[in-house]
Protein backbone atom coordinates (compact mmCIF):
# COMPACT_ATOMS: atom_id res chain seq x y z
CA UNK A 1 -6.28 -19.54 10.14
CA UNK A 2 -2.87 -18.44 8.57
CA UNK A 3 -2.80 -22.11 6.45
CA UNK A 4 -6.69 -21.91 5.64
CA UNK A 5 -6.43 -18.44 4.09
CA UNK A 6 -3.00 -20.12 2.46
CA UNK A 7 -4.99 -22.72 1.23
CA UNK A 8 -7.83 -20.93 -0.32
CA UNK A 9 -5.98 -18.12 -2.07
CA UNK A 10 -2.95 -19.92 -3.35
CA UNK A 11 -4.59 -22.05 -5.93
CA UNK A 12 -6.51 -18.95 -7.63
CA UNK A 13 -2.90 -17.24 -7.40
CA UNK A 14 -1.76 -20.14 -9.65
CA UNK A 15 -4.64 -20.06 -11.52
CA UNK A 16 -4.24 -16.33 -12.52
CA UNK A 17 -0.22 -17.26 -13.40
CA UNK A 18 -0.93 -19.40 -15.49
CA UNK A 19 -3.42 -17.31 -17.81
CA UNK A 20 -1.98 -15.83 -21.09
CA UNK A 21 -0.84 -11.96 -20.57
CA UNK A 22 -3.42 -11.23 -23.17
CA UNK A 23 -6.11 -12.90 -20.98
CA UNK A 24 -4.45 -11.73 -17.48
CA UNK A 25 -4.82 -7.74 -18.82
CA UNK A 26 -8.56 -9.07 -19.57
CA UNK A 27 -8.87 -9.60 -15.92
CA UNK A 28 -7.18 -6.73 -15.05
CA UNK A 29 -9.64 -4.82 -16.93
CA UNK A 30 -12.34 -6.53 -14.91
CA UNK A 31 -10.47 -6.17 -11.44
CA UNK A 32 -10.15 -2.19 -11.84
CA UNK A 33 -13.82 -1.80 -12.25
CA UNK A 34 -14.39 -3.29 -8.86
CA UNK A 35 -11.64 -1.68 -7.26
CA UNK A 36 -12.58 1.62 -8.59
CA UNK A 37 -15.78 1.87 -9.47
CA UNK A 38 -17.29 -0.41 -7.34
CA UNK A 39 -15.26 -0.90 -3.47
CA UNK A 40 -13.27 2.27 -4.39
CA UNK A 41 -9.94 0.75 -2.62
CA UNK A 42 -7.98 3.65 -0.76
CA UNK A 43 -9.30 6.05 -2.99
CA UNK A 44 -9.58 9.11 -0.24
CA UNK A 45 -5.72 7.90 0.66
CA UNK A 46 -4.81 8.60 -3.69
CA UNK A 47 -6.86 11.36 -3.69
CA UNK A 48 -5.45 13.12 -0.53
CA UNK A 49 -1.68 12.12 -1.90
CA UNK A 50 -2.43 13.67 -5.30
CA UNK A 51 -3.97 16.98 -4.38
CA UNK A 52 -0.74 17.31 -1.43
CA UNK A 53 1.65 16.39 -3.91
CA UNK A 54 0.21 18.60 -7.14
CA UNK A 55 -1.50 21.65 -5.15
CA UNK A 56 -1.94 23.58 -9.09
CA UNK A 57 -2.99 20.50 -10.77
CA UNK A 58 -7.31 20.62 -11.46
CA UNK A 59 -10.00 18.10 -10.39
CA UNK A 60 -9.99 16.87 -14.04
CA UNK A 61 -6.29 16.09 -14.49
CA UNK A 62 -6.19 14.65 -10.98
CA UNK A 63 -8.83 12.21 -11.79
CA UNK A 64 -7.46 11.02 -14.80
CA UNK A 65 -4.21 10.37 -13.32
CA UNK A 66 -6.07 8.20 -10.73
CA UNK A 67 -7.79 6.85 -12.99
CA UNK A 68 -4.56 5.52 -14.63
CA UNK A 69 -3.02 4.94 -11.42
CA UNK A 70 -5.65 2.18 -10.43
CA UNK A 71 -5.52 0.53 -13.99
CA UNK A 72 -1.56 0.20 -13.53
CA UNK A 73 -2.35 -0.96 -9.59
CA UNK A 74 -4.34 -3.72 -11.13
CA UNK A 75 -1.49 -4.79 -14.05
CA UNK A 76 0.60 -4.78 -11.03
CA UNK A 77 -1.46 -7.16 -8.85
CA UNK A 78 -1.59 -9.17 -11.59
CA UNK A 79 1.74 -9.70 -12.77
CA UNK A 80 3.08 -10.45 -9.47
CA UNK A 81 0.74 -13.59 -9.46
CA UNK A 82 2.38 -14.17 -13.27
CA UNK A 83 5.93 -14.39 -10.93
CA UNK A 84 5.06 -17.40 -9.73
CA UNK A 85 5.22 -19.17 -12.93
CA UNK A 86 7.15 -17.04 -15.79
CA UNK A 87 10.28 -18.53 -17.42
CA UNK A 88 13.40 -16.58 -17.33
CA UNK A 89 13.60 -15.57 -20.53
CA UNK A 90 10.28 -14.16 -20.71
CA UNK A 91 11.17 -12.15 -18.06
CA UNK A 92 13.64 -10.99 -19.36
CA UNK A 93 11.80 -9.78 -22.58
CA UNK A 94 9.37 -8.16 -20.14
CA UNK A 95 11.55 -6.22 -17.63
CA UNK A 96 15.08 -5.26 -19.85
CA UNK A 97 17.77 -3.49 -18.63
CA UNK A 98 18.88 -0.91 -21.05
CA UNK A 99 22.94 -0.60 -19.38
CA UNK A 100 23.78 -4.00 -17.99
CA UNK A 101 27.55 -2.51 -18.95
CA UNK A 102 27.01 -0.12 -15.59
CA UNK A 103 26.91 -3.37 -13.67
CA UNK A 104 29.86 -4.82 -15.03
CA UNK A 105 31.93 -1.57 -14.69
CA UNK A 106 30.46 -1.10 -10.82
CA UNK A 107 31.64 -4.92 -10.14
CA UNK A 108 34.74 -3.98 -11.62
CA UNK A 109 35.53 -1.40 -8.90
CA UNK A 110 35.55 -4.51 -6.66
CA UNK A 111 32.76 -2.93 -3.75
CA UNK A 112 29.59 -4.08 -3.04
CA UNK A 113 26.58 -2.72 -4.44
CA UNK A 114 23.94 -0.78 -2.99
CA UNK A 115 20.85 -0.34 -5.07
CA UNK A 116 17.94 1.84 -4.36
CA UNK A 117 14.65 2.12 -5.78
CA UNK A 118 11.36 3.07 -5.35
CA UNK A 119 7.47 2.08 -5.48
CA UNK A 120 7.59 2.75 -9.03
CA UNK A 121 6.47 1.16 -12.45
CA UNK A 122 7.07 -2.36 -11.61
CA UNK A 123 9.56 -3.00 -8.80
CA UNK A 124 8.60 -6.87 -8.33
CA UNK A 125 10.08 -7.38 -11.67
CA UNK A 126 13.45 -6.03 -10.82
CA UNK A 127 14.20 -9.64 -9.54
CA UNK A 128 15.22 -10.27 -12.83
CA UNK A 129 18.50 -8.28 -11.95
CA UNK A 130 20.47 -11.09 -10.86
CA UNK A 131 21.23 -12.27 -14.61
CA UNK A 132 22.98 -9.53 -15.15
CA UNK A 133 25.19 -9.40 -12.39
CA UNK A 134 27.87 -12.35 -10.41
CA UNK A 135 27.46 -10.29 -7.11
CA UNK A 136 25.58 -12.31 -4.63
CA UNK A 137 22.21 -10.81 -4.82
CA UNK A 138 20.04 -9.82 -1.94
CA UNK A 139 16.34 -7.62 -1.83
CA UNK A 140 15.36 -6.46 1.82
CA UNK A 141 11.87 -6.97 2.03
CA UNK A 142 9.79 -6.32 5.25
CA UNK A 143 8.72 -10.30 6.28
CA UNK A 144 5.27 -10.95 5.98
CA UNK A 145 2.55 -11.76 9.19
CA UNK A 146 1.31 -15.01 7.25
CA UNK A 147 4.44 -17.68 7.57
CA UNK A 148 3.08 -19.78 4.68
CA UNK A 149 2.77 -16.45 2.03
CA UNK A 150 6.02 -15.53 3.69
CA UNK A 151 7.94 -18.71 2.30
CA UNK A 152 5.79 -18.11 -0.93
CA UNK A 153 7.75 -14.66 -2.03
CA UNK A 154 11.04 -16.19 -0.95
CA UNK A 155 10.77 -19.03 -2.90
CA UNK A 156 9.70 -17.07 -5.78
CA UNK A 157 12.45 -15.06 -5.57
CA UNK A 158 15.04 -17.96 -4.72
CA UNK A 159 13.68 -19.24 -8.53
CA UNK A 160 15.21 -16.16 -9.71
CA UNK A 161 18.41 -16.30 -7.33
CA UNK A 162 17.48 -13.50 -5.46
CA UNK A 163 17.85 -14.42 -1.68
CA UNK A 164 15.67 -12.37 0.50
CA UNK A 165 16.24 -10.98 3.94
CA UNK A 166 14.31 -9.32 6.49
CA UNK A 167 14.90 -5.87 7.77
CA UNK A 168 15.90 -6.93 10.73
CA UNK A 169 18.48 -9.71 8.99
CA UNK A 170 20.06 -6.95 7.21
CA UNK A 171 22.76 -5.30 8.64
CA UNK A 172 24.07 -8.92 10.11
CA UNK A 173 23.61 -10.72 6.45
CA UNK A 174 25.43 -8.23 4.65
CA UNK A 175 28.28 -7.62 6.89
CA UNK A 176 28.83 -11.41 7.40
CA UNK A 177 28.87 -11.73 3.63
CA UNK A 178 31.11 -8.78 3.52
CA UNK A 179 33.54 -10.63 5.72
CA UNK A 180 33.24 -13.76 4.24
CA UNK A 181 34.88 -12.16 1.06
CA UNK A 182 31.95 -12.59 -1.07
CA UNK A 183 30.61 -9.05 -2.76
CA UNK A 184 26.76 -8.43 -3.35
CA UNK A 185 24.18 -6.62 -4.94
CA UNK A 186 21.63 -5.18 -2.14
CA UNK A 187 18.31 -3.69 -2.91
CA UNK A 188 16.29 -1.56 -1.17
CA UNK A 189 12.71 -0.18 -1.20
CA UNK A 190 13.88 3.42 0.25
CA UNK A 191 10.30 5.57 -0.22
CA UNK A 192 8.57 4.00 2.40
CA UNK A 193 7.47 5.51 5.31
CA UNK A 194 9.24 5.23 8.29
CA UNK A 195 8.09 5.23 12.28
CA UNK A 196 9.39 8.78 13.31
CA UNK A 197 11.78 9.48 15.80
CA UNK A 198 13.43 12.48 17.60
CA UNK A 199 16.79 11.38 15.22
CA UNK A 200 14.57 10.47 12.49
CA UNK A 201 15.75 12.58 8.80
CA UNK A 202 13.77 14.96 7.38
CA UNK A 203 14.38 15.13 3.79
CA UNK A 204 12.17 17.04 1.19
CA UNK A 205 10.39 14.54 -1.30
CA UNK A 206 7.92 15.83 -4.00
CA UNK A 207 8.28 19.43 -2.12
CA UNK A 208 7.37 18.35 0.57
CA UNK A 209 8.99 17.85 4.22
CA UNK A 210 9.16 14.10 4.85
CA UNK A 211 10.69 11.56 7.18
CA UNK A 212 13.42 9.48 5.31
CA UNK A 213 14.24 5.74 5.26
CA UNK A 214 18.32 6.61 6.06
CA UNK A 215 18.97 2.84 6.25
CA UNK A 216 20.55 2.09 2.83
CA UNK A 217 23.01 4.68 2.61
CA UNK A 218 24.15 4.33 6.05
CA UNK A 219 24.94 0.85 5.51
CA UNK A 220 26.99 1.73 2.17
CA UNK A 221 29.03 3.99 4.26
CA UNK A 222 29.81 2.31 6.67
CA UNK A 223 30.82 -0.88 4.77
CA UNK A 224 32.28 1.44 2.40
CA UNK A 225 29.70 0.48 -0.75
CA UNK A 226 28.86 1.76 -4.03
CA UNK A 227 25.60 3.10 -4.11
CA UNK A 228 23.57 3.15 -7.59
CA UNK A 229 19.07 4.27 -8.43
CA UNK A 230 17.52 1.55 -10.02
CA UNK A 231 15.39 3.74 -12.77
CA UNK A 232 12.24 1.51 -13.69
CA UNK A 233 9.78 2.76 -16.34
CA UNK A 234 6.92 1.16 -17.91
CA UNK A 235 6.96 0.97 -21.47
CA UNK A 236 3.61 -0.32 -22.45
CA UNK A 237 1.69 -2.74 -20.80
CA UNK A 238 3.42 -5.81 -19.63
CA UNK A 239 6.65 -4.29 -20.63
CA UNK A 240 9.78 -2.25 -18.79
CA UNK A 241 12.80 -1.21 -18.70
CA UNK A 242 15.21 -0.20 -15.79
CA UNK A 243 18.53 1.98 -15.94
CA UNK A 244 21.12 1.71 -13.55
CA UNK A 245 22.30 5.32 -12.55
CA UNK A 246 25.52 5.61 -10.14
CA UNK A 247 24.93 7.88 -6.82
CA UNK A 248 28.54 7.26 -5.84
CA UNK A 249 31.31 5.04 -6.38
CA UNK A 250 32.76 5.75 -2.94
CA UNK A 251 29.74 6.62 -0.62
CA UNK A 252 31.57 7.09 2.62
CA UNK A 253 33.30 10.16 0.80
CA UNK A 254 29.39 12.06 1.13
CA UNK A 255 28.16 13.97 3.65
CA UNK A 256 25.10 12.36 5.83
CA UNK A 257 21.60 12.26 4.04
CA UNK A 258 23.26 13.72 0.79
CA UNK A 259 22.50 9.90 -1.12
CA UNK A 260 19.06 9.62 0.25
CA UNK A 261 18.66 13.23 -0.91
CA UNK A 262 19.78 12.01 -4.24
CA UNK A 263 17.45 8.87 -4.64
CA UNK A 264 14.29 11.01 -3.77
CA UNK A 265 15.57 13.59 -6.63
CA UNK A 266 15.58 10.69 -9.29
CA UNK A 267 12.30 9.39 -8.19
CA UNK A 268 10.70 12.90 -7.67
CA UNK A 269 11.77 13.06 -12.22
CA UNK A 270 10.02 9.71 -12.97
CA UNK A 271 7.16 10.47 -10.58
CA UNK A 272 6.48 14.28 -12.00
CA UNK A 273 7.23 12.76 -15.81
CA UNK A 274 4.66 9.94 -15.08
CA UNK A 275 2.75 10.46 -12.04
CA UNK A 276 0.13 6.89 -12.67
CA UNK A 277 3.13 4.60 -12.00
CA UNK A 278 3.94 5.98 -8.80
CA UNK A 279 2.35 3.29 -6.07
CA UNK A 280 -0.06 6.36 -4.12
CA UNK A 281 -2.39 3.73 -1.63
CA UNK A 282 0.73 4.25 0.74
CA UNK A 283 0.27 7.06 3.41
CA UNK A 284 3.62 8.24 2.14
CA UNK A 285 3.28 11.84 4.16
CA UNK A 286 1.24 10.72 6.87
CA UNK A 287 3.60 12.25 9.22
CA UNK A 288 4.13 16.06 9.85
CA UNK A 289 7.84 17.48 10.93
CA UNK A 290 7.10 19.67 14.69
């Protein structure tokens, strides 16, 4: 079942890479009626997120950010098929990095990278990182159910010489490298929602009391890392650009949770600035702190 579903879908992913972007936003146009309008995808989960997150906010503005939410969700879709077949250097046009210097002076410091980010603008995109940088560069990525999509992603991202590795691969992949003498570039998704536990953190995100992915910046203290917020925002259409922004040069030297605290601070700006790019279908505050 896993291959047939493979089979069937792949080819119309390739299909949809190879259009034009003027023609692929044509088909976004087309996909957000029916996901809207039509099958209204998740739309109680947006709505519920939007009216937690901005309680003063009226029924008019809240629709029209979800409204602009669900026409970026569909440029998103999209464009992550248009991975599978942009060059490099379009890619680069598309996704730019407006302080590559950062990088350099952070490699310079000769630590390892940490680099957070969040479900914001376009994070697919940020695979483009890696010409920027001569870390070894790594994204942990949660491993997907179907095997043959699974080697899909990775070997998209190998294209762009971005290895992949599980969550579970993590800790035992970095720390090897570590050893091994060779310094990397980690990235992590850090504003997901996590399975809560009695030692589970608590942090406040968008004002709200939340359960806290904890995994990156324990990791960059205890290898000793520098720890940096990937800053992605969306231009235009098609088009982004992504800051680097230094947490800490030495992150052992911070008290616990004080980095995670940090990240959801510089996503809570971009998310309040620009709420539509902000990826609300995720049950981000499903859970409630006893």
């Amino acid at each position: 079942m896993q291959f047939l579903s493979y089979i069937i879908v792949y080819p119309i992913l390739w299909c949809i890479s190879k259009l034009p972007f003027r023609l692929l936003y044509i088909l976004s146009d087309g996909l957000y009626i029916l996901l809207y309008h039509v099958f209204g995808y998740r739309k109680k989960v947006v709505t519920a997120n939007l009216k937690l997150v901005f309680p003063d906010k009226t029924e008019a503005e809240l629709n029209a950010i979800r409204k602009k939410f669900y026409k970026h969700l569909c440029d998103m879709f999209l464009e992550i098929a248009k991975t599978m077949s942009i060059s490099d250097k379009a890619l680069k046009q598309r996704f730019a990095i407006t302080n590559p210097e950062e990088f350099k002076r952070l490699e310079s410091l000769n630590k390892s990278i940490i680099l957070i980010f969040g479900h914001y603008a376009s994070w697919e995109w940020g695979i483009v990182l890696q010409h920027y940088i001569n870390f070894k560069g790594f994204a942990v990525y949660k491993k997907l159910r179907n095997k043959y999509f699974d080697k899909l992603v990775r070997d998209i991202r190998t294209k762009f010489k971005t290895d992949l590795i599980s969550t579970k691969e993590t800790i035992s992949t970095i720390t090897s490298t570590e050893l091994n003498g060779t310094k990397s570039i980690t990235g992590f998704l850090s504003d997901q929602s996590p399975k809560v536990s009695k030692d589970v953190y608590w942090g406040k995100f968008m004002g709200i009391e939340t359960p806290c992915f904890t995994g990156a910046e324990r990791l960059a203290k205890k290898l000793d890392f520098s720890t940096a917020y990937l800053k992605i925002n969306k231009v235009k259409r098609g088009f982004y650009k992504a800051e680097i922004i230094t947490l800490a040069e030495n992150s052992n030297a911070y008290p616990d949770y004080e980095l995670t605290d940090m990240f959801l601070a510089e996503l809570e700006k971009q998310i309040y600035e620009a709420p539509e790019y902000y990826f609300w279908t995720h049950k981000r505050w499903k859970h409630k702190k006893q």
